[in-house]
N, C-alpha and C. Protein backbone atom coordinates (compact mmCIF):
# COMPACT_ATOMS: atom_id res chain seq x y z
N UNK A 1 115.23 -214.18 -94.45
CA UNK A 1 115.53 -214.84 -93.21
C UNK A 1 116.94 -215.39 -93.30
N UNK A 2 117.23 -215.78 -92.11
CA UNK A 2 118.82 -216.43 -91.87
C UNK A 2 119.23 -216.94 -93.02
N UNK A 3 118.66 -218.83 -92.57
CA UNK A 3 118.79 -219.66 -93.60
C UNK A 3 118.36 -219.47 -95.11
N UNK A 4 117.54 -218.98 -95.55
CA UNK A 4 116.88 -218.96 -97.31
C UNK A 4 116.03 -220.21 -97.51
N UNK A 5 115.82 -220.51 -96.32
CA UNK A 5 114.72 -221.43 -95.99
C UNK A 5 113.45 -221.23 -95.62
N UNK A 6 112.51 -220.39 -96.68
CA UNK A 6 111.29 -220.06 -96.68
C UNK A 6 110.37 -221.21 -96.12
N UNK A 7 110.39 -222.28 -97.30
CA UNK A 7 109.33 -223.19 -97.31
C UNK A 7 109.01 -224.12 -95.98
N UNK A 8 110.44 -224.57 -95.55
CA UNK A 8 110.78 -225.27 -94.46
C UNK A 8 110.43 -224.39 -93.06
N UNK A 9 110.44 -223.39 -93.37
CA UNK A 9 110.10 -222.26 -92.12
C UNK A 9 108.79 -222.43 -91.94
N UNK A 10 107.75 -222.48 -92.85
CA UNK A 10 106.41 -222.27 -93.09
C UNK A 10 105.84 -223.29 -92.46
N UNK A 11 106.39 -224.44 -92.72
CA UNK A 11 106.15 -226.07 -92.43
C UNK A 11 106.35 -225.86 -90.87
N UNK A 12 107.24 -225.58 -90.57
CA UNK A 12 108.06 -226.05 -88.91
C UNK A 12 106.89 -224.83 -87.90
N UNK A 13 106.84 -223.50 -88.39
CA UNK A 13 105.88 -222.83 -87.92
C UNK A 13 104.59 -222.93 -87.84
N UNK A 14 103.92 -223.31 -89.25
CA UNK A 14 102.14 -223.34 -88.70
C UNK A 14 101.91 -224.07 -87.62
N UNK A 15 102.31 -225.29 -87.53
CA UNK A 15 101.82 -226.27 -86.78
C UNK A 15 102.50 -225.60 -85.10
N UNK A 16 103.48 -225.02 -84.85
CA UNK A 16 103.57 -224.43 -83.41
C UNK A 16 102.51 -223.31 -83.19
N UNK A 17 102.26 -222.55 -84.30
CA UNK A 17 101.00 -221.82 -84.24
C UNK A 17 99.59 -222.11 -83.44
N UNK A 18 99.56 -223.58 -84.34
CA UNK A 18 98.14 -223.82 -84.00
C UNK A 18 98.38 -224.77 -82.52
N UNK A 19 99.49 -225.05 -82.20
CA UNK A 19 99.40 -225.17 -80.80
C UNK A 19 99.32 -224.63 -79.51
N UNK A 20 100.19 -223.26 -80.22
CA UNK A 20 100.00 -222.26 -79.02
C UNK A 20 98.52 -221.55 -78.72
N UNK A 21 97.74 -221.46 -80.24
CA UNK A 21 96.27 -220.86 -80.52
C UNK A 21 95.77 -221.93 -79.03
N UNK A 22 95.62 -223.06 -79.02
CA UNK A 22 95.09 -224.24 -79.01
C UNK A 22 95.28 -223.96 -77.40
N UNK A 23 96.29 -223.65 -76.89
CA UNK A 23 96.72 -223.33 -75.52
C UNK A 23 96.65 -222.38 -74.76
N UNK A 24 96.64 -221.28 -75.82
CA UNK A 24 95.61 -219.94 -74.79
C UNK A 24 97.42 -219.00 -74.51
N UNK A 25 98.58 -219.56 -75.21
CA UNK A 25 99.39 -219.50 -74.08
C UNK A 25 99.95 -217.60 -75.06
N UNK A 26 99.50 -216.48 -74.24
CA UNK A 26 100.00 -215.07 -74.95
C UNK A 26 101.23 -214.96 -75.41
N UNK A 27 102.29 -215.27 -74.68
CA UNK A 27 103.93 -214.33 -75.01
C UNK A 27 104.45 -215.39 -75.31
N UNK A 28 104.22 -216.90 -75.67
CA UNK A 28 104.58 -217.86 -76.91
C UNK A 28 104.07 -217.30 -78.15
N UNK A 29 102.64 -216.86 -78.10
CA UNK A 29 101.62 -216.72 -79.52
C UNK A 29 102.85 -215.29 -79.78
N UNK A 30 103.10 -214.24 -79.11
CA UNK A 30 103.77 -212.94 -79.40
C UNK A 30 105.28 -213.35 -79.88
N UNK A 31 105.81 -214.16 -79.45
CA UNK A 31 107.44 -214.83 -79.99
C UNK A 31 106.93 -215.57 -81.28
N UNK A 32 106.30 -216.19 -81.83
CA UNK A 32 105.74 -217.02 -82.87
C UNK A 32 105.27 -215.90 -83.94
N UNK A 33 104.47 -215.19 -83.39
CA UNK A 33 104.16 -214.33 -84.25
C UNK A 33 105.26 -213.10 -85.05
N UNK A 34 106.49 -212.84 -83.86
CA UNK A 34 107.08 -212.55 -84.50
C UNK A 34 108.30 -213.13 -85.57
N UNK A 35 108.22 -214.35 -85.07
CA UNK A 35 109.07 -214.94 -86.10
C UNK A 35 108.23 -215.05 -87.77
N UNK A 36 106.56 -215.04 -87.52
CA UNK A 36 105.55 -215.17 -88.53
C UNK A 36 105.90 -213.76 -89.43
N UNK A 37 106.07 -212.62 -88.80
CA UNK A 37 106.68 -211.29 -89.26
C UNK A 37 107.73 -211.45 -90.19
N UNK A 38 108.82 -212.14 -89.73
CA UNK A 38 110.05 -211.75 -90.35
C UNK A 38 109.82 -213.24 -91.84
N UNK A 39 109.06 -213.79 -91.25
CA UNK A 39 108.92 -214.71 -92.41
C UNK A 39 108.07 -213.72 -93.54
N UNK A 40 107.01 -213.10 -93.19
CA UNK A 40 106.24 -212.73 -94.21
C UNK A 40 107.11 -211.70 -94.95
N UNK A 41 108.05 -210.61 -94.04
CA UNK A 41 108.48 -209.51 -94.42
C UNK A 41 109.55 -210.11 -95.38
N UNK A 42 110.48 -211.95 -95.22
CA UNK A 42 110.98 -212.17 -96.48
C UNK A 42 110.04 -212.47 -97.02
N UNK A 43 109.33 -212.99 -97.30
CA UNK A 43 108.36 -213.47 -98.49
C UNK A 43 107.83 -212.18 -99.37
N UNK A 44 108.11 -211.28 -98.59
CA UNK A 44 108.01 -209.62 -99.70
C UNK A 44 106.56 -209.21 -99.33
N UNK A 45 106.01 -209.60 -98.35
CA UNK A 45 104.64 -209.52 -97.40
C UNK A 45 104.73 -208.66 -96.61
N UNK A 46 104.82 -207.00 -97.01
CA UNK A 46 105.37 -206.07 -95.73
C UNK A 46 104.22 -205.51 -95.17
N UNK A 47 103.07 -205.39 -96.05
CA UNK A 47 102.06 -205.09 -94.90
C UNK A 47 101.59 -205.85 -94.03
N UNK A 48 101.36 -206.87 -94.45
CA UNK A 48 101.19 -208.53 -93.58
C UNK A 48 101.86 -208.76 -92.55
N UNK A 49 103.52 -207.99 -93.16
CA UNK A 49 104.57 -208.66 -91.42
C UNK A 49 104.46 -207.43 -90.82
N UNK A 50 103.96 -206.31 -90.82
CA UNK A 50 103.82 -205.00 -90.11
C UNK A 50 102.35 -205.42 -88.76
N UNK A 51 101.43 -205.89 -90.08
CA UNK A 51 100.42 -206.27 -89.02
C UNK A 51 100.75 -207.39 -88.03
N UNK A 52 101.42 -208.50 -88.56
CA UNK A 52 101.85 -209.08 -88.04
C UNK A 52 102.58 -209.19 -86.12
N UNK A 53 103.61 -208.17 -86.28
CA UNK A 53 104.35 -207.74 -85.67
C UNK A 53 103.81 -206.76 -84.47
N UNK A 54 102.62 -205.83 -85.17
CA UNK A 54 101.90 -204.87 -84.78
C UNK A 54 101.09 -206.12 -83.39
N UNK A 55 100.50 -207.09 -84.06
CA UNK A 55 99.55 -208.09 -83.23
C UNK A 55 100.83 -208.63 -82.13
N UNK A 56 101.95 -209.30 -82.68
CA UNK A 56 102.86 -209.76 -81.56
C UNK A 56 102.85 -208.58 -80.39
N UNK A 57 102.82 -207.35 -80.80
CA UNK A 57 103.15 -206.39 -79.47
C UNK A 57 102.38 -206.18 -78.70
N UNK A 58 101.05 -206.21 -79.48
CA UNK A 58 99.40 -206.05 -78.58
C UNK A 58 99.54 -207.02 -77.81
N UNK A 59 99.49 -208.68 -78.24
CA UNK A 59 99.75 -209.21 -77.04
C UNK A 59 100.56 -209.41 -75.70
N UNK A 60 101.03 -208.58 -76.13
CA UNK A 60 101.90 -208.34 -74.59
C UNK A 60 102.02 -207.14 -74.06
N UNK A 61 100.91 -206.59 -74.62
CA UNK A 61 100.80 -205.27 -73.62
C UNK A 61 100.76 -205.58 -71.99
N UNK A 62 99.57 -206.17 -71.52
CA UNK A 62 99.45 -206.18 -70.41
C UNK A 62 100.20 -207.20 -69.59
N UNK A 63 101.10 -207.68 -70.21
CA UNK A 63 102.36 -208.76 -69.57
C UNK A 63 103.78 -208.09 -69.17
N UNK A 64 104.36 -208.08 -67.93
CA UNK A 64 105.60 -207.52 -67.72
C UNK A 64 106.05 -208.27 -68.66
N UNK A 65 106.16 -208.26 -69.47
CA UNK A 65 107.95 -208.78 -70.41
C UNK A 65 108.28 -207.58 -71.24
N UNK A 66 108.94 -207.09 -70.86
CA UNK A 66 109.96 -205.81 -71.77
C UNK A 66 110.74 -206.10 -72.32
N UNK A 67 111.77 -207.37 -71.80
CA UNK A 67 112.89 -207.66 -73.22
C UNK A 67 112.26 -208.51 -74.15
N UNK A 68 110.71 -209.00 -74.03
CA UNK A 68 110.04 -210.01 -75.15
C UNK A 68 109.89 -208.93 -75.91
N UNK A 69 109.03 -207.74 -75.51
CA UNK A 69 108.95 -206.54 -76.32
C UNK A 69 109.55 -205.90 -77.19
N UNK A 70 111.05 -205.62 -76.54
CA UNK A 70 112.09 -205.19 -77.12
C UNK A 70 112.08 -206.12 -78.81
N UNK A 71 112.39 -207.64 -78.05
CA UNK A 71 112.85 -208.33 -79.03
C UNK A 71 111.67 -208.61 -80.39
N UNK A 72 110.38 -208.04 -80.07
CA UNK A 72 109.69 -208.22 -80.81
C UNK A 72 110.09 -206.72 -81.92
N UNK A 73 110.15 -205.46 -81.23
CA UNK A 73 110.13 -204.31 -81.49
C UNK A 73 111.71 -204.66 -82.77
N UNK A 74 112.54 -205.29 -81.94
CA UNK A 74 113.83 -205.64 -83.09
C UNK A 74 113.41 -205.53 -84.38
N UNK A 75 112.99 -207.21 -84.45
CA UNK A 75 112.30 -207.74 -85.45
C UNK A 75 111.79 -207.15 -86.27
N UNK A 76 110.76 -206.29 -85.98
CA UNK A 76 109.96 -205.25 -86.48
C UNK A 76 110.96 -204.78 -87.37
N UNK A 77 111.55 -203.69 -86.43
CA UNK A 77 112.92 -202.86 -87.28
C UNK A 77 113.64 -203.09 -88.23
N UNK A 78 113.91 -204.85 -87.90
CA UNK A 78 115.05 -205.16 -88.85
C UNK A 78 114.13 -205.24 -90.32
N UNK A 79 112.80 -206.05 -90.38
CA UNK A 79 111.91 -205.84 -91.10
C UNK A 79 111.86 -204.68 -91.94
N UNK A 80 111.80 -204.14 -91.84
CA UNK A 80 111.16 -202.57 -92.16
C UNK A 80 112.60 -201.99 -92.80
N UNK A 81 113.30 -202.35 -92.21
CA UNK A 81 114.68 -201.59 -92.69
C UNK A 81 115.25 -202.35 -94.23
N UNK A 82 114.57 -203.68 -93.73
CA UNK A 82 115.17 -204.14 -95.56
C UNK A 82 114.57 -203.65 -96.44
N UNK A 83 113.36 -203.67 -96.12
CA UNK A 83 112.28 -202.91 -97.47
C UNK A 83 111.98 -201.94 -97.49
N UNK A 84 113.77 -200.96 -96.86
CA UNK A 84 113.46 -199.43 -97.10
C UNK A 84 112.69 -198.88 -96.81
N UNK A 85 111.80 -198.92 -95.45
CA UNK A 85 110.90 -197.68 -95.21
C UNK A 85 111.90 -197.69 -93.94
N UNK A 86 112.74 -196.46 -94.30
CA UNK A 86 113.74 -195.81 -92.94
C UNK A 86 113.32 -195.23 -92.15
N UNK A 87 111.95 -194.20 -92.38
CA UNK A 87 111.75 -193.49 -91.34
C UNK A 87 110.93 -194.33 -90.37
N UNK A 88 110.29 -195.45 -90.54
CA UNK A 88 109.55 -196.50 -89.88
C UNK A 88 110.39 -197.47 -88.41
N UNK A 89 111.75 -197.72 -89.53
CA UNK A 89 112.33 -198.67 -89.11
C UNK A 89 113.05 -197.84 -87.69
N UNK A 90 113.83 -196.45 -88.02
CA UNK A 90 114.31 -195.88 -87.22
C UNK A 90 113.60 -195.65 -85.95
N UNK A 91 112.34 -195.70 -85.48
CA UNK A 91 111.58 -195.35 -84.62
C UNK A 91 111.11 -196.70 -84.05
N UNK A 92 110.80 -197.78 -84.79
CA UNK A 92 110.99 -198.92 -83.68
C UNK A 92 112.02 -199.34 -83.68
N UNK A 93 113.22 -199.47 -83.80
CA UNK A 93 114.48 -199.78 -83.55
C UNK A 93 114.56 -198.75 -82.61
N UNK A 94 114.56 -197.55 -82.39
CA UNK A 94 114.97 -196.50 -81.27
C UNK A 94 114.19 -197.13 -79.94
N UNK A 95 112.92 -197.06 -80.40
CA UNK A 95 111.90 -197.62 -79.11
C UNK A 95 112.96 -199.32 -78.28
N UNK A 96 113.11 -199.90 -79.49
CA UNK A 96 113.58 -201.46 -79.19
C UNK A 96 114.65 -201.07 -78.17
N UNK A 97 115.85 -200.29 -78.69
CA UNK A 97 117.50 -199.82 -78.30
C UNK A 97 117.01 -199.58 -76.82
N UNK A 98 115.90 -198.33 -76.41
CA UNK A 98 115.50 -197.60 -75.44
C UNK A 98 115.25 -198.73 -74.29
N UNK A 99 114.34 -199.97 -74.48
CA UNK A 99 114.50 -200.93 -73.40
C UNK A 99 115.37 -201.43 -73.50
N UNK A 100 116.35 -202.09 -74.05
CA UNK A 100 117.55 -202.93 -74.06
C UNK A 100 118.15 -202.38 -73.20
N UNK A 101 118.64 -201.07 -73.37
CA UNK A 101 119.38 -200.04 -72.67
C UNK A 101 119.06 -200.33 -71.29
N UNK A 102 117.86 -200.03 -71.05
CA UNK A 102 116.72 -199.51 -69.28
C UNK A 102 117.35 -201.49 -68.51
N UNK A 103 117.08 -202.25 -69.63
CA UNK A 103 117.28 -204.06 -69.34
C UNK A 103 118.77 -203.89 -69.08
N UNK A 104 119.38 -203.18 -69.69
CA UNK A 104 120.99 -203.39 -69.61
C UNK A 104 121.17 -204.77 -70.44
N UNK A 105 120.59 -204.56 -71.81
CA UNK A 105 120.94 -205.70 -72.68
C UNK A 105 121.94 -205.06 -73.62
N UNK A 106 123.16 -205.21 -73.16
CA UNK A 106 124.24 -204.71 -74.38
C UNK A 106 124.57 -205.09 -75.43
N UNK A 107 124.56 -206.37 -75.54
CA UNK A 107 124.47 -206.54 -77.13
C UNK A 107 123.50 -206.23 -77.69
N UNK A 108 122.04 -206.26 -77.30
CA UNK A 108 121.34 -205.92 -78.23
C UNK A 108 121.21 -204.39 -78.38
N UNK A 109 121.67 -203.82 -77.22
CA UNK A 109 121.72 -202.03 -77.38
C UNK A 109 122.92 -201.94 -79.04
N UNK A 110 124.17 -202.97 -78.88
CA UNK A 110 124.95 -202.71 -79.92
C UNK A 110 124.21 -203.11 -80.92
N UNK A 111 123.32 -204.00 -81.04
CA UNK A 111 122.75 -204.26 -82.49
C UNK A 111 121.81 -203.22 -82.88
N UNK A 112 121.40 -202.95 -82.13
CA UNK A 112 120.30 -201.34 -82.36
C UNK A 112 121.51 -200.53 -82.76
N UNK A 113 122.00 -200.03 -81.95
CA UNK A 113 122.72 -199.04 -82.55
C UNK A 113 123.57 -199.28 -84.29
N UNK A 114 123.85 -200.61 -84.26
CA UNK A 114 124.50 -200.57 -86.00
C UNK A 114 123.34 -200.33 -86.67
N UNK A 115 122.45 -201.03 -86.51
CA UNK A 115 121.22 -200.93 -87.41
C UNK A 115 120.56 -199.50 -87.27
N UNK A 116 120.84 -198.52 -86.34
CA UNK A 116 120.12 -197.43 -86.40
C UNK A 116 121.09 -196.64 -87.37
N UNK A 117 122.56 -197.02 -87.52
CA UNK A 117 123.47 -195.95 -88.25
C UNK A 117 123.56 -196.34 -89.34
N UNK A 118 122.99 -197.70 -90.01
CA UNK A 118 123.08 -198.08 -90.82
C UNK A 118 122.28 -196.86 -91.78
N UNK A 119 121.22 -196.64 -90.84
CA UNK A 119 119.78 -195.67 -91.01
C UNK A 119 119.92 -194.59 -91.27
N UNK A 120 120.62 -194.23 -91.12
CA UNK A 120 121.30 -192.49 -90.76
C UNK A 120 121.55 -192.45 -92.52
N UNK A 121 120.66 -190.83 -93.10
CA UNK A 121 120.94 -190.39 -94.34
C UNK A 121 122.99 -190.88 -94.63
N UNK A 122 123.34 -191.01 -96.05
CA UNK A 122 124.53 -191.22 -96.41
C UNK A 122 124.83 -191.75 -95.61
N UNK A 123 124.50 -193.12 -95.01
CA UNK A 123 125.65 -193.92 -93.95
C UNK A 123 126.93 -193.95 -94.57
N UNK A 124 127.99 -193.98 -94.32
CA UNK A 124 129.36 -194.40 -94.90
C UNK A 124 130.27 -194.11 -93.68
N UNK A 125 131.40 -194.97 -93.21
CA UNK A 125 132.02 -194.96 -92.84
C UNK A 125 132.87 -193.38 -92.81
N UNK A 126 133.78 -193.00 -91.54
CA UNK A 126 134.78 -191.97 -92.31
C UNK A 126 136.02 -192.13 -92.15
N UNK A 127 136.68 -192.97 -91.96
CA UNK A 127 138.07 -193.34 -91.44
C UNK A 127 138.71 -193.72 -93.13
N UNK A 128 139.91 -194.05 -92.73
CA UNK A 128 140.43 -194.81 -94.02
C UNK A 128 139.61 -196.11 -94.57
N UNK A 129 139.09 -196.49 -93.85
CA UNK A 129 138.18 -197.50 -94.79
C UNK A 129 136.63 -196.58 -95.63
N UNK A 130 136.62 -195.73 -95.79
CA UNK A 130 135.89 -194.39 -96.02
C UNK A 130 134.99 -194.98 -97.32
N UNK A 131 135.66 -196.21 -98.11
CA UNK A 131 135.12 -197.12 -98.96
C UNK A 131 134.06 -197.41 -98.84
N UNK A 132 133.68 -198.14 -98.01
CA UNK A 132 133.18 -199.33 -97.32
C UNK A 132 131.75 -198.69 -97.07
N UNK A 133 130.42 -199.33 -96.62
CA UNK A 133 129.25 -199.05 -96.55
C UNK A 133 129.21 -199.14 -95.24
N UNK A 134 128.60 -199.07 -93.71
CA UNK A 134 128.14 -199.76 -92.64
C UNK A 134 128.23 -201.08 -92.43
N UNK A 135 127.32 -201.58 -93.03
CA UNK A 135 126.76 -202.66 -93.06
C UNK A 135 128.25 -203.63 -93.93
N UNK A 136 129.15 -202.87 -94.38
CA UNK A 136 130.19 -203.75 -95.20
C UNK A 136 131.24 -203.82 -94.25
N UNK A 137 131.53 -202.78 -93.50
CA UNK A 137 132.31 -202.54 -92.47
C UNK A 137 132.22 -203.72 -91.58
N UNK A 138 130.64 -202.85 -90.89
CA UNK A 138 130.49 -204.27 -89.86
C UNK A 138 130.62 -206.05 -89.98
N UNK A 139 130.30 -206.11 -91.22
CA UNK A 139 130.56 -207.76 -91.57
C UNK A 139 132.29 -208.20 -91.38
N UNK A 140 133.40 -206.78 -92.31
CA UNK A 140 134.29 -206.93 -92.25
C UNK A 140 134.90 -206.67 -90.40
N UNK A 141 134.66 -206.36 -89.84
CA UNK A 141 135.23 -206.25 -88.61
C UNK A 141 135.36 -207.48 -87.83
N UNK A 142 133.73 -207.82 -88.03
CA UNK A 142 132.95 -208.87 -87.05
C UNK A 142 134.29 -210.58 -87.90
N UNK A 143 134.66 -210.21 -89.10
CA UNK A 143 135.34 -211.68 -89.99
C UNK A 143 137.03 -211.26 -89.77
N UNK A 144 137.07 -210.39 -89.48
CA UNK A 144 138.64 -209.74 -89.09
C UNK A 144 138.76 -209.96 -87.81
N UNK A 145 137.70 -210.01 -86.77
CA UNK A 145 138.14 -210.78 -85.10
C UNK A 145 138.14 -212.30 -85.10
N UNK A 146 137.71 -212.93 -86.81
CA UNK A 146 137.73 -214.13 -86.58
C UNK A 146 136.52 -215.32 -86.42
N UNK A 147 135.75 -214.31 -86.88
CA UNK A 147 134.45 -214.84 -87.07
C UNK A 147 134.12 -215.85 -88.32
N UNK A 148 133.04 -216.77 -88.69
CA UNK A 148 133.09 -217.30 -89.94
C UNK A 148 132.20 -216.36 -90.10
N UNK A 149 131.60 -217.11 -91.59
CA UNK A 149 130.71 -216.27 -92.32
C UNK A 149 129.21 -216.50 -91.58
N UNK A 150 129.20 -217.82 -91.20
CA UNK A 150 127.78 -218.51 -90.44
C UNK A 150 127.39 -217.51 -89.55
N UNK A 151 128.76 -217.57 -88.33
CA UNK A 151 128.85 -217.26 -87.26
C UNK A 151 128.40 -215.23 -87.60
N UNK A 152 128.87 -214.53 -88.76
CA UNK A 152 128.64 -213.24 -88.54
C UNK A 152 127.27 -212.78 -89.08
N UNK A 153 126.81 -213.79 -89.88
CA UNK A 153 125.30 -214.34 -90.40
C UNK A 153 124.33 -214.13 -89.33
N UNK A 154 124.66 -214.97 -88.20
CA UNK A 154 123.68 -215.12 -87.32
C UNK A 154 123.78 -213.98 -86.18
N UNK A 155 125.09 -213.42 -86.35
CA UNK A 155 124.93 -212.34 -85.16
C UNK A 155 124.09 -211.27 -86.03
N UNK A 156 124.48 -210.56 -87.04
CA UNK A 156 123.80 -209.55 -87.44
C UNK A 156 122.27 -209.64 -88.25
N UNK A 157 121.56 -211.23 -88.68
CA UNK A 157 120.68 -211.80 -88.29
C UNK A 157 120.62 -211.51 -90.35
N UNK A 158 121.32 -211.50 -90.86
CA UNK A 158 121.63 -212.01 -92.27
C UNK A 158 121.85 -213.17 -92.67
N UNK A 159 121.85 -213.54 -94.14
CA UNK A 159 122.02 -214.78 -94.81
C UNK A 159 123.40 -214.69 -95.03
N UNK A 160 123.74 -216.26 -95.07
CA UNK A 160 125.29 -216.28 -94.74
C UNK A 160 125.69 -216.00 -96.34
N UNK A 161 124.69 -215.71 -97.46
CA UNK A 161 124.90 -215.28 -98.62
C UNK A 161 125.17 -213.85 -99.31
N UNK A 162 124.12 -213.01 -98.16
CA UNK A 162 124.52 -212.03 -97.69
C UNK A 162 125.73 -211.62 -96.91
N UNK A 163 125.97 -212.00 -96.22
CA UNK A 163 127.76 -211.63 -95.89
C UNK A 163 128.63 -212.24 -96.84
N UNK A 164 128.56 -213.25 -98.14
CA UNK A 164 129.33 -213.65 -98.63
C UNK A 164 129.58 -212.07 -99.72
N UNK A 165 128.02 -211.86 -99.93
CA UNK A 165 128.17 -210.44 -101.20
C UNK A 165 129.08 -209.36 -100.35
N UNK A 166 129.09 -208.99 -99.04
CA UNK A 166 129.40 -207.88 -98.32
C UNK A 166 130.95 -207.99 -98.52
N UNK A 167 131.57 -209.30 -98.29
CA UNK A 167 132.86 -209.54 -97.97
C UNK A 167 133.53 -209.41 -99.46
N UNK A 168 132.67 -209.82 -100.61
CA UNK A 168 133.41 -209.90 -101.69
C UNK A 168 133.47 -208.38 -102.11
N UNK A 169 132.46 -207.65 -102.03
CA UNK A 169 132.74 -205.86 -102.15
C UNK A 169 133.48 -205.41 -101.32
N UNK A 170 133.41 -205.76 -100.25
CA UNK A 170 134.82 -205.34 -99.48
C UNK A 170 136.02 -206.01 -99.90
N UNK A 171 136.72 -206.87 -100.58
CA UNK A 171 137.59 -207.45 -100.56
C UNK A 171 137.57 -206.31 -101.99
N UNK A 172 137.09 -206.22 -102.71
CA UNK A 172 137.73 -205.75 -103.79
C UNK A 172 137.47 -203.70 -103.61
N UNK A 173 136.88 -203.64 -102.78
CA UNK A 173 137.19 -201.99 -102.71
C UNK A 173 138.52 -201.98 -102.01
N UNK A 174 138.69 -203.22 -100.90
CA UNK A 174 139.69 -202.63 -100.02
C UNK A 174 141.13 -203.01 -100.98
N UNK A 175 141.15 -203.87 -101.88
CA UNK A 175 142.39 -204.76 -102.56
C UNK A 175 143.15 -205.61 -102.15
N UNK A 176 142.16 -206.72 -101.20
CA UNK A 176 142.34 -207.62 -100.47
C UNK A 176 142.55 -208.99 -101.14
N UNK A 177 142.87 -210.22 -100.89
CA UNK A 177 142.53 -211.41 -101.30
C UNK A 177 142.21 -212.26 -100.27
N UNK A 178 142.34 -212.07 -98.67
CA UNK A 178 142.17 -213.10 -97.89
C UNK A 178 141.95 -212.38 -96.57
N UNK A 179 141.37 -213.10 -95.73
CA UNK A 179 140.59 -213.19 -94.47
C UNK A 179 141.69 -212.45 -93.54
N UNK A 180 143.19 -212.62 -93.31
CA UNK A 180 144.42 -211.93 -92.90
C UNK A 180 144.54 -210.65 -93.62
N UNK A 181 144.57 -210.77 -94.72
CA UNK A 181 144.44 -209.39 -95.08
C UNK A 181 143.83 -208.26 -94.89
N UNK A 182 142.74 -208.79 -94.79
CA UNK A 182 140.90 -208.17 -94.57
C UNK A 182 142.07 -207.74 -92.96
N UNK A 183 142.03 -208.64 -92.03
CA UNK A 183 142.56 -208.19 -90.78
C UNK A 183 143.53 -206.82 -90.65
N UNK A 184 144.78 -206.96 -91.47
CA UNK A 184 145.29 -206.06 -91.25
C UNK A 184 144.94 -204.59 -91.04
N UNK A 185 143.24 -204.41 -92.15
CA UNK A 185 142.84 -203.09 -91.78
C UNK A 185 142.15 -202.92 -90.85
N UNK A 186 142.24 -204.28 -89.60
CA UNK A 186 141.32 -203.82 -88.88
C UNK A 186 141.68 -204.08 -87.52
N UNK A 187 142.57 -203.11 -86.91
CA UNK A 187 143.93 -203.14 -86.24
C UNK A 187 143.23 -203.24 -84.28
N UNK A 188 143.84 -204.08 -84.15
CA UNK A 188 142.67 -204.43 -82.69
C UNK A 188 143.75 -203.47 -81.60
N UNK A 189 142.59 -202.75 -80.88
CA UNK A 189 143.03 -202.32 -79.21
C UNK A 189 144.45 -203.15 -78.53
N UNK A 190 145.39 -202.73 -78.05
CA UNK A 190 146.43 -203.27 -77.46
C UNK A 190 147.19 -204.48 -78.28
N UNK A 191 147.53 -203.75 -79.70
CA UNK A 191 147.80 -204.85 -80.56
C UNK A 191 147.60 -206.27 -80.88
N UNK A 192 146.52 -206.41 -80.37
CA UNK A 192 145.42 -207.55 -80.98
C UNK A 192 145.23 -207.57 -82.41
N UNK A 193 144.96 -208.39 -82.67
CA UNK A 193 144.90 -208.18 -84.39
C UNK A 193 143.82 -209.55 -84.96
């Protein structure tokens, strides 16, 4: 999860659990549940956050909410994609991308899409940064427009410890020492930089 705040997650969640149980109320219990997913899927609980996740979607079958769906279907994906089952992850992430798209949710169509190419056999970049992994790229781009580490943490829905490892392999494939530097290879539209 984001923070690396398992325990505190566990605490702050049961008890909204058993309120929403308590209330009857569906597409709270389906948002809860999927946050219950991504908790179990860190805790290294992947059949647990599959079922998990699987139950968040049932409940909202018969409810118009499609971007709750979507966002549950994310979750799922992003799930699944850490603990390496690709061919899993690629197919609810496609499903997720497919409403975002129909919603006209563009950022999250862009977050599907990194995470689906992340997916893609031999991801690697092919440009002169040809180094670099996806997922190393994207951290470096997202900290080259000026982003912190928090801030690129929470967009791509990583630990800000995790972008610290991404940035330091990128800093030393690319032969960088600093955050300007990192920039220079990453040369913005209409000389933006």
């Amino acid at each position: 999860m984001v923070t690396d705040r398992l325990g505190e997650a566990e605490e702050f969640l049961a008890p909204l659990e058993a309120l929403v149980r308590r209330r009857g109320h569906r597409s709270a219990a389906a948002r809860l549940a999927s946050v219950r997913g991504r908790l179990l899927g860190a805790l290294g609980e992947v059949d647990a956050a599959v079922e998990t996740f699987v139950a968040a979607r049932a409940r909202l079958d018969e409810l118009p909410l499609p971007y709750e769906k979507a966002r549950i279907d994310y979750a799922h994906g992003l799930t699944l994609r850490r603990v390496g089952r690709r061919k899993d992850a690629t197919s609810v992430l496609g499903t997720a991308r497919q409403t975002f798209a129909a919603l006209g949710a563009t950022v999250y169509v862009e977050r599907c899409d990194r995470e689906l190419k992340t997916l893609q056999p031999g991801s690697r970049v092919s440009d002169d940064l040809d180094t670099l992994t996806v997922q190393e790229r994207t951290v470096a781009d997202l900290v080259a427009r000026g982003m912190t580490n928090k801030e690129v943490a929470a967009e791509m829905l990583l630990s800000a410890k995790t972008v610290q490892s991404h940035l330091t392999r990128t800093y030393a494939k690319l032969g960088v020492r600093s955050r300007s530097e990192l920039a220079a290879h990453f040369p913005r539209p209409g000389g933006q930089a």
